[in-house]
N, C-alpha and C. Protein backbone atom coordinates (compact mmCIF):
# COMPACT_ATOMS: atom_id res chain seq x y z
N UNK A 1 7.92 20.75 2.01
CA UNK A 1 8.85 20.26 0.99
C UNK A 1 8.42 18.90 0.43
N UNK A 2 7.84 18.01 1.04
CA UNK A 2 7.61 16.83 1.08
C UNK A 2 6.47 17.03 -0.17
N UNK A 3 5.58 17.88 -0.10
CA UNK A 3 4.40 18.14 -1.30
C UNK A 3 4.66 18.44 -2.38
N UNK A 4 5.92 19.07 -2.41
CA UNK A 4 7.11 19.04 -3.96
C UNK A 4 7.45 17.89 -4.33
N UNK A 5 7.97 17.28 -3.51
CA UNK A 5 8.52 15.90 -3.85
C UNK A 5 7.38 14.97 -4.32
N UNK A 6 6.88 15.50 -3.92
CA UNK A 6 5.84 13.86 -4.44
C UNK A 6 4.39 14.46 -4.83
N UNK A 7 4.64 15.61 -5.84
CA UNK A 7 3.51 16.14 -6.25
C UNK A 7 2.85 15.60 -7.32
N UNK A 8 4.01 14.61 -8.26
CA UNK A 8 3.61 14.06 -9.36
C UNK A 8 2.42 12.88 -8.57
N UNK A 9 2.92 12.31 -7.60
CA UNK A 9 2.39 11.60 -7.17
C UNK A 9 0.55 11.79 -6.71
N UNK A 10 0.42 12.79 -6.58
CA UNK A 10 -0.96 13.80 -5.82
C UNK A 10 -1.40 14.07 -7.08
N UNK A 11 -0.50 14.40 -8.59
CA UNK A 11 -1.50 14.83 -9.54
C UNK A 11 -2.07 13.69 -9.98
N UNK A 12 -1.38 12.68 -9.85
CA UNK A 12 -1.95 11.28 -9.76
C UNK A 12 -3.00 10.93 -10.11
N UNK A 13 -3.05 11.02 -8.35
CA UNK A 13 -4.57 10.47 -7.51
C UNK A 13 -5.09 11.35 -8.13
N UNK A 14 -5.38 12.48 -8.40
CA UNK A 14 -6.32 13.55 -8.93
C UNK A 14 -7.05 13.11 -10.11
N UNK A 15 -5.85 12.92 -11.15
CA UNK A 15 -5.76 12.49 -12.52
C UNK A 15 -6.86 11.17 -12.67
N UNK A 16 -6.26 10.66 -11.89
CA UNK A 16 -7.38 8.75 -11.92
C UNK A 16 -8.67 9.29 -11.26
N UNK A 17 -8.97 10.28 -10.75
CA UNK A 17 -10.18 10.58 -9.55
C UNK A 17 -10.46 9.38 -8.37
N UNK A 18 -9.39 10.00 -8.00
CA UNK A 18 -9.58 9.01 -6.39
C UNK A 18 -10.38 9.80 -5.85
N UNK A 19 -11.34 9.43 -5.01
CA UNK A 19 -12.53 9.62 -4.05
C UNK A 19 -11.95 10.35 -3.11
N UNK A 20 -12.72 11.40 -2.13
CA UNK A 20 -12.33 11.64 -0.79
C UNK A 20 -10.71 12.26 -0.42
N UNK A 21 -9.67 12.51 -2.03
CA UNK A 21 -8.37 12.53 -1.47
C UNK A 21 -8.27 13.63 -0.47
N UNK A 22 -7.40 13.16 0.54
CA UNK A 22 -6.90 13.78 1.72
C UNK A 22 -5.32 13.88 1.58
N UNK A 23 -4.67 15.01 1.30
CA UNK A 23 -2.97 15.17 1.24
C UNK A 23 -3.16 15.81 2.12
N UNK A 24 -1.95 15.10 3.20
CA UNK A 24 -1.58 15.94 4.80
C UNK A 24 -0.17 15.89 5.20
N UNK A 25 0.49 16.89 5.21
CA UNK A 25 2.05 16.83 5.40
C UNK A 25 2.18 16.91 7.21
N UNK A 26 2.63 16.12 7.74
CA UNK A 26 2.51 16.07 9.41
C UNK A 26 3.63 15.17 9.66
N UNK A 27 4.51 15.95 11.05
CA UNK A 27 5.69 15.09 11.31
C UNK A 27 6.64 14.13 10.95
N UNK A 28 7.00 15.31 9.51
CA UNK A 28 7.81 14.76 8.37
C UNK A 28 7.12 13.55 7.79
N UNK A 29 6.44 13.68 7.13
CA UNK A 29 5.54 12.49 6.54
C UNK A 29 4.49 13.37 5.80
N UNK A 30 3.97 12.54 4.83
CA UNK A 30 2.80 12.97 4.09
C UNK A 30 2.07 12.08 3.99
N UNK A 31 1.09 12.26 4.21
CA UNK A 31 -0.56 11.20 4.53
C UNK A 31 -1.54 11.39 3.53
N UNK A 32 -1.42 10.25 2.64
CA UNK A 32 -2.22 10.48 1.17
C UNK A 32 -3.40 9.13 1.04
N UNK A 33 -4.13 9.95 1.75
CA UNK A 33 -5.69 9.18 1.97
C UNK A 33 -6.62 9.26 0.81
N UNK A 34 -7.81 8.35 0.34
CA UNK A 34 -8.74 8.20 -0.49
C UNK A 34 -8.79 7.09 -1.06
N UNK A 35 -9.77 6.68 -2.18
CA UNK A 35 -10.54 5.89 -2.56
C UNK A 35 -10.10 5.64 -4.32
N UNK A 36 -9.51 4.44 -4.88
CA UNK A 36 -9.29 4.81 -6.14
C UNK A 36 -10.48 4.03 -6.78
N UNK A 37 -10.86 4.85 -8.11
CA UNK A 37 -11.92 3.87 -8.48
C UNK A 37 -11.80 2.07 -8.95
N UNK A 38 -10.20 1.88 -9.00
CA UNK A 38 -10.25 0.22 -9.33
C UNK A 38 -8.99 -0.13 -8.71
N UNK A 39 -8.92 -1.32 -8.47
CA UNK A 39 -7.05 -1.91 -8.81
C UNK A 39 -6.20 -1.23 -9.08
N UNK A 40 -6.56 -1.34 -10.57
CA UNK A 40 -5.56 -0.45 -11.59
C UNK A 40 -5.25 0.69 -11.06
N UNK A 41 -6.00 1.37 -11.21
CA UNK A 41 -5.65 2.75 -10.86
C UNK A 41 -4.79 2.58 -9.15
N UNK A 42 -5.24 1.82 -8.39
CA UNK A 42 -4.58 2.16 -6.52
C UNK A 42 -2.77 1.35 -7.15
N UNK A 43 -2.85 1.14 -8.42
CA UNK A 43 -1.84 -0.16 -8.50
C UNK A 43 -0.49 1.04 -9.21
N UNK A 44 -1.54 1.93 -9.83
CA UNK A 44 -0.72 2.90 -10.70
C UNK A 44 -0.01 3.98 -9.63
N UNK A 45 -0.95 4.58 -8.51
CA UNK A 45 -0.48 4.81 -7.79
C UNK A 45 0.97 4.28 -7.30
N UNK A 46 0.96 3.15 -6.36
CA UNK A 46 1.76 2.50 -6.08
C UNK A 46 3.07 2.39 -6.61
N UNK A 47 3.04 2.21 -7.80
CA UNK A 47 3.63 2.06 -9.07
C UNK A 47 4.79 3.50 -9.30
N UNK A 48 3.53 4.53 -8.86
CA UNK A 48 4.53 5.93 -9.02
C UNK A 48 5.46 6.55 -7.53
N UNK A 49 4.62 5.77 -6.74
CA UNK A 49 5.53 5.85 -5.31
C UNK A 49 6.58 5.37 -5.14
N UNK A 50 6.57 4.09 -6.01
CA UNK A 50 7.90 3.44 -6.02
C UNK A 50 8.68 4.29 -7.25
N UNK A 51 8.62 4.91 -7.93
CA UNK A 51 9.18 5.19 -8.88
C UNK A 51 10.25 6.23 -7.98
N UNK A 52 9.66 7.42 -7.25
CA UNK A 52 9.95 8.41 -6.60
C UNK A 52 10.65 8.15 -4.95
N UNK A 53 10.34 7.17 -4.80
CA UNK A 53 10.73 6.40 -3.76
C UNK A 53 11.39 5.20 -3.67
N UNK A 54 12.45 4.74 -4.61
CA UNK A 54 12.72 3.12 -5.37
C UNK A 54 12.75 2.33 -3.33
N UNK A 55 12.10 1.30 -3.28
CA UNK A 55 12.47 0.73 -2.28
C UNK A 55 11.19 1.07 -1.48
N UNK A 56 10.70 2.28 -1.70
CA UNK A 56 9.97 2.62 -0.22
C UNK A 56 10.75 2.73 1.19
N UNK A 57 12.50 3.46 0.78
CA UNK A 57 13.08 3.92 2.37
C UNK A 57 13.16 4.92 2.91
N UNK A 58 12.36 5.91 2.63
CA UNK A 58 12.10 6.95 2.67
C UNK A 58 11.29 7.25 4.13
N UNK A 59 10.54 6.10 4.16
CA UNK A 59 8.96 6.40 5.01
C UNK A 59 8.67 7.91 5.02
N UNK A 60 8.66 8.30 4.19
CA UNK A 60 8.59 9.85 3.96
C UNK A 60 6.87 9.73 3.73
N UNK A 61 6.34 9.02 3.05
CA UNK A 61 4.67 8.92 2.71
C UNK A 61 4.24 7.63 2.94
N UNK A 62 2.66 8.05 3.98
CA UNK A 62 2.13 6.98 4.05
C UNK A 62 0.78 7.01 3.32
N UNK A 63 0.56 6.29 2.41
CA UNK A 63 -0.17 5.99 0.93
C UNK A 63 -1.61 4.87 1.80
N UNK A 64 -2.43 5.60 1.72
CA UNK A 64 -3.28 4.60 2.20
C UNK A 64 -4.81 5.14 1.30
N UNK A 65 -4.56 3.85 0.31
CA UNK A 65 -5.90 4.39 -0.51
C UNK A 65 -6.54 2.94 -0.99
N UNK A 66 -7.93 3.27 -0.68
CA UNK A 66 -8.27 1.65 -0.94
C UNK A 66 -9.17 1.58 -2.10
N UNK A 67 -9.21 0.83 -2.64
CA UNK A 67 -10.36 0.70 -3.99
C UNK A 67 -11.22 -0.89 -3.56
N UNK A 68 -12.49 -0.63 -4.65
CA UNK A 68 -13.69 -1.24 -4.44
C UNK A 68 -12.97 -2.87 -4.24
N UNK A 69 -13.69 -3.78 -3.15
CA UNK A 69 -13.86 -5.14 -3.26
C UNK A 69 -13.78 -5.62 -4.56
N UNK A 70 -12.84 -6.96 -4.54
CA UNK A 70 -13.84 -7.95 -5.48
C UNK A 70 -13.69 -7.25 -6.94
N UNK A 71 -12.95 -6.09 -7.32
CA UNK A 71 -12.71 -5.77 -8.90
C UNK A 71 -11.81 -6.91 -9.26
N UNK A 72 -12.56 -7.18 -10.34
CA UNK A 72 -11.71 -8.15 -11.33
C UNK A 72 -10.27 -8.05 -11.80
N UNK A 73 -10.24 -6.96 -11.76
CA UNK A 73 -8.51 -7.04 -12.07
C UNK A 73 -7.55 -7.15 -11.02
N UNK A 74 -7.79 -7.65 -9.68
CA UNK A 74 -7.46 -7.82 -8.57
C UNK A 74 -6.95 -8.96 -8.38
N UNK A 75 -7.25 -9.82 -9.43
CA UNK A 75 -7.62 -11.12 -9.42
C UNK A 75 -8.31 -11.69 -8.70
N UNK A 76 -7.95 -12.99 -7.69
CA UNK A 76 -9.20 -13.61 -6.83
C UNK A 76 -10.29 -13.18 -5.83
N UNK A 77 -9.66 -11.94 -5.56
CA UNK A 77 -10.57 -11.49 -4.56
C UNK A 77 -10.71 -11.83 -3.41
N UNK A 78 -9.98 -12.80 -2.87
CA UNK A 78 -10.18 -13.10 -2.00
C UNK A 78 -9.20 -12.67 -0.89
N UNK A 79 -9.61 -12.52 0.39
CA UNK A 79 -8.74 -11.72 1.17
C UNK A 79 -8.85 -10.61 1.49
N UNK A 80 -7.92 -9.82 2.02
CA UNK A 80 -8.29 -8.29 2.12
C UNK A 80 -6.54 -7.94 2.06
N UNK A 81 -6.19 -6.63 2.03
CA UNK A 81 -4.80 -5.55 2.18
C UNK A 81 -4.36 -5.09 3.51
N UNK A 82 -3.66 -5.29 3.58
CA UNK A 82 -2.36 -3.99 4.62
C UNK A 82 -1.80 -3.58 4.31
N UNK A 83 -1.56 -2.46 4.79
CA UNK A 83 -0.28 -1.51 4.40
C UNK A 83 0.19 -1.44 5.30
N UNK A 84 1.75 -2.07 5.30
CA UNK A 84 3.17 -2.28 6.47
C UNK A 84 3.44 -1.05 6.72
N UNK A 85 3.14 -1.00 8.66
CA UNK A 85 3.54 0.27 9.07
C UNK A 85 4.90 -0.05 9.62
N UNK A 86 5.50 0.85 10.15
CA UNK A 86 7.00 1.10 10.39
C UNK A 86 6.53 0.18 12.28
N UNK A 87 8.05 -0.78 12.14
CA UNK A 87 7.57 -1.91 13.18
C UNK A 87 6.64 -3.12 13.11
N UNK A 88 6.00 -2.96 12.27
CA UNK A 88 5.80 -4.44 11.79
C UNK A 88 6.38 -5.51 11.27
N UNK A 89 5.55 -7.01 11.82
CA UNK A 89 6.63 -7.56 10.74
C UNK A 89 5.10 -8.85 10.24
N UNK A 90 5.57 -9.82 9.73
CA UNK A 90 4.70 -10.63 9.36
C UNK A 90 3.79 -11.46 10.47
N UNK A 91 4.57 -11.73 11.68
CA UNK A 91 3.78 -12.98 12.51
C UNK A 91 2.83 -11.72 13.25
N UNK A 92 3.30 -10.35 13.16
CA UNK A 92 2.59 -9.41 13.78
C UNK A 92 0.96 -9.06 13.63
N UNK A 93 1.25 -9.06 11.81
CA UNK A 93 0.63 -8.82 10.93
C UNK A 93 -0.94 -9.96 11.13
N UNK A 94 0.18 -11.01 11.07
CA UNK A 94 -1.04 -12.36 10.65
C UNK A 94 -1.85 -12.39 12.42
N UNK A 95 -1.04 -12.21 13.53
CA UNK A 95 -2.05 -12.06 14.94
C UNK A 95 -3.28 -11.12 14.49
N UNK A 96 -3.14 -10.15 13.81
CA UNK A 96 -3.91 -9.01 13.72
C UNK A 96 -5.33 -9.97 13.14
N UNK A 97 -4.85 -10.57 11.91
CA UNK A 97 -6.00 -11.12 11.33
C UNK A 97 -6.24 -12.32 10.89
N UNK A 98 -5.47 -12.93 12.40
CA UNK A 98 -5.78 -14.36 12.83
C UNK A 98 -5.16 -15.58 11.47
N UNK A 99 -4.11 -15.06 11.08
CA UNK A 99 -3.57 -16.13 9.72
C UNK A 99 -2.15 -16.19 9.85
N UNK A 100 -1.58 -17.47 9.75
CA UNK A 100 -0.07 -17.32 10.12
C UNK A 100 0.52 -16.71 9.22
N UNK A 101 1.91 -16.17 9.74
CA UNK A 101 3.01 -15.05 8.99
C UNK A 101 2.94 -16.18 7.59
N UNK A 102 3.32 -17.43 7.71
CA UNK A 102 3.58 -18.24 6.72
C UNK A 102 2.71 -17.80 5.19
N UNK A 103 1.75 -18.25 5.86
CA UNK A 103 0.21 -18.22 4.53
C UNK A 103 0.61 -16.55 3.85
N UNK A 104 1.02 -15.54 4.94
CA UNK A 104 0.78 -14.05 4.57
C UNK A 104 2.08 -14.17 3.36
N UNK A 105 3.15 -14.63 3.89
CA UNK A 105 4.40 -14.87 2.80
C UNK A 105 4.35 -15.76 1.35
N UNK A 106 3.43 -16.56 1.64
CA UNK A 106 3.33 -17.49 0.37
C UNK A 106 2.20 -16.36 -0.34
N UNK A 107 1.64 -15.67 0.13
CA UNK A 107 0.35 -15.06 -0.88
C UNK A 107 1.16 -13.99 -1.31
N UNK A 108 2.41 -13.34 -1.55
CA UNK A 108 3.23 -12.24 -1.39
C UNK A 108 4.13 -12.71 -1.79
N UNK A 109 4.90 -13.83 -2.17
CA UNK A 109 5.81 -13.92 -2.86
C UNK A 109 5.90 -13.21 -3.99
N UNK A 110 5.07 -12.76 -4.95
CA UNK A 110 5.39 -11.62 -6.11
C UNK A 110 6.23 -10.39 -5.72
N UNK A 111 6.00 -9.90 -4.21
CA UNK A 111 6.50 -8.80 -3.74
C UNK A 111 7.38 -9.20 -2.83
N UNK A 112 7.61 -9.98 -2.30
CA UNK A 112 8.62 -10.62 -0.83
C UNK A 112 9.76 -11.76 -0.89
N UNK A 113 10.62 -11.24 -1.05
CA UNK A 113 11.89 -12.28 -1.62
C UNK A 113 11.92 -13.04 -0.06
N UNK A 114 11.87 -11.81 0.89
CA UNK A 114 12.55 -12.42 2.45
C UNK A 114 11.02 -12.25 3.27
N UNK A 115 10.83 -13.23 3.93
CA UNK A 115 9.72 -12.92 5.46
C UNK A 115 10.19 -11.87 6.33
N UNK A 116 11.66 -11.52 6.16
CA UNK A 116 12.23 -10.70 7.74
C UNK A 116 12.43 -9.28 7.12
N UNK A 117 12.21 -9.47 5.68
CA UNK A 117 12.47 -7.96 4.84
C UNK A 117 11.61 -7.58 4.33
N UNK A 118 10.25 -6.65 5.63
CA UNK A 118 9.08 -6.02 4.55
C UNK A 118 9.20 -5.02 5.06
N UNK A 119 9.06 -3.58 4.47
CA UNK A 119 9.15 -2.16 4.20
C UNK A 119 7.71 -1.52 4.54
N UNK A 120 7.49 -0.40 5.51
CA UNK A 120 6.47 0.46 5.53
C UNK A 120 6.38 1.12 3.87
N UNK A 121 4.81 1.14 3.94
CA UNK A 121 4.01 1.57 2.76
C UNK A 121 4.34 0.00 1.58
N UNK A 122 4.76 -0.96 1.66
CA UNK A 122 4.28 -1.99 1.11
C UNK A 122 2.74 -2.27 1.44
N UNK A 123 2.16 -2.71 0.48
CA UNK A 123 0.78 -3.20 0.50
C UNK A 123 0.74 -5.02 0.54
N UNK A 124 0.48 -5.21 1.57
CA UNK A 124 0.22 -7.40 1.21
C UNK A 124 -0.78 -7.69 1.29
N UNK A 125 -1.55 -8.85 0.61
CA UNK A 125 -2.38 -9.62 0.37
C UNK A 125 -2.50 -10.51 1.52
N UNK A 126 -4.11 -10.21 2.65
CA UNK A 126 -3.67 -10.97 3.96
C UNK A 126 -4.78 -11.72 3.52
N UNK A 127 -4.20 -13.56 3.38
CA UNK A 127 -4.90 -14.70 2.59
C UNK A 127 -6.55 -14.77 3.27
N UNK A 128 -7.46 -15.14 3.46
CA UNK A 128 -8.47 -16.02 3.97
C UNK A 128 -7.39 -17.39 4.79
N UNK A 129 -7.83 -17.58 5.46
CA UNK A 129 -7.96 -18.99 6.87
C UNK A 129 -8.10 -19.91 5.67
């Protein structure tokens, strides 16, 4: 059922030619793996998950698709992504890759009103040291 629901979403990735896509419906969840060719496009994605999902409270899909380093429309480039799994939280996050929760919240303010309110299948910007 879950591949109905969020098929617009799969013609998507198709549509942009994401690399490698992998759609996997497993223990109520759908697992939508691959490669988009830019930003834009992993952003458009995103973009339609939330549309179909307002909030991301669903945890119904976990969206894990990464596009090339360092594209310019990314802006700085600097840093790398996570995608918030269910039980995470920020100081969790930043142990993982050695940067305090703080720095992870100030680079994420576009997306993060609260530090104590982040949602599985959000994507954050985890700063450079």
């Amino acid at each position: 059922m879950l591949m109905e629901k969020y098929q617009s979403l799969i013609d998507m990735a198709n549509q942009l030619g994401v690399s490698g896509l992998n759609v996997v419906e497993s223990d109520g969840a759908l697992k939508i793996d691959g490669t988009a060719a830019s930003a834009e496009a992993k952003q458009q994605l995103w973009d339609e998950y939330g549309r179909l999902d307002p909030d991301y409270r669903s945890g119904e899909v976990v969206l894990n698709i990464n596009a090339p380093e360092g594209d310019p429309s990314s802006g700085s480039g600097s840093g790398s992504t996570y995608t918030v799994q269910s039980g995470d939280s920020l100081s969790k996050i930043g142990s993982k890759y050695g940067v305090s929760w703080q720095k992870i919240f100030d680079a994420n303010r576009d997306k993060l009103d609260d530090p104590d309110k982040i949602q599985p299948g959000q994507e954050l910007t985890i700063p450079q040291e």
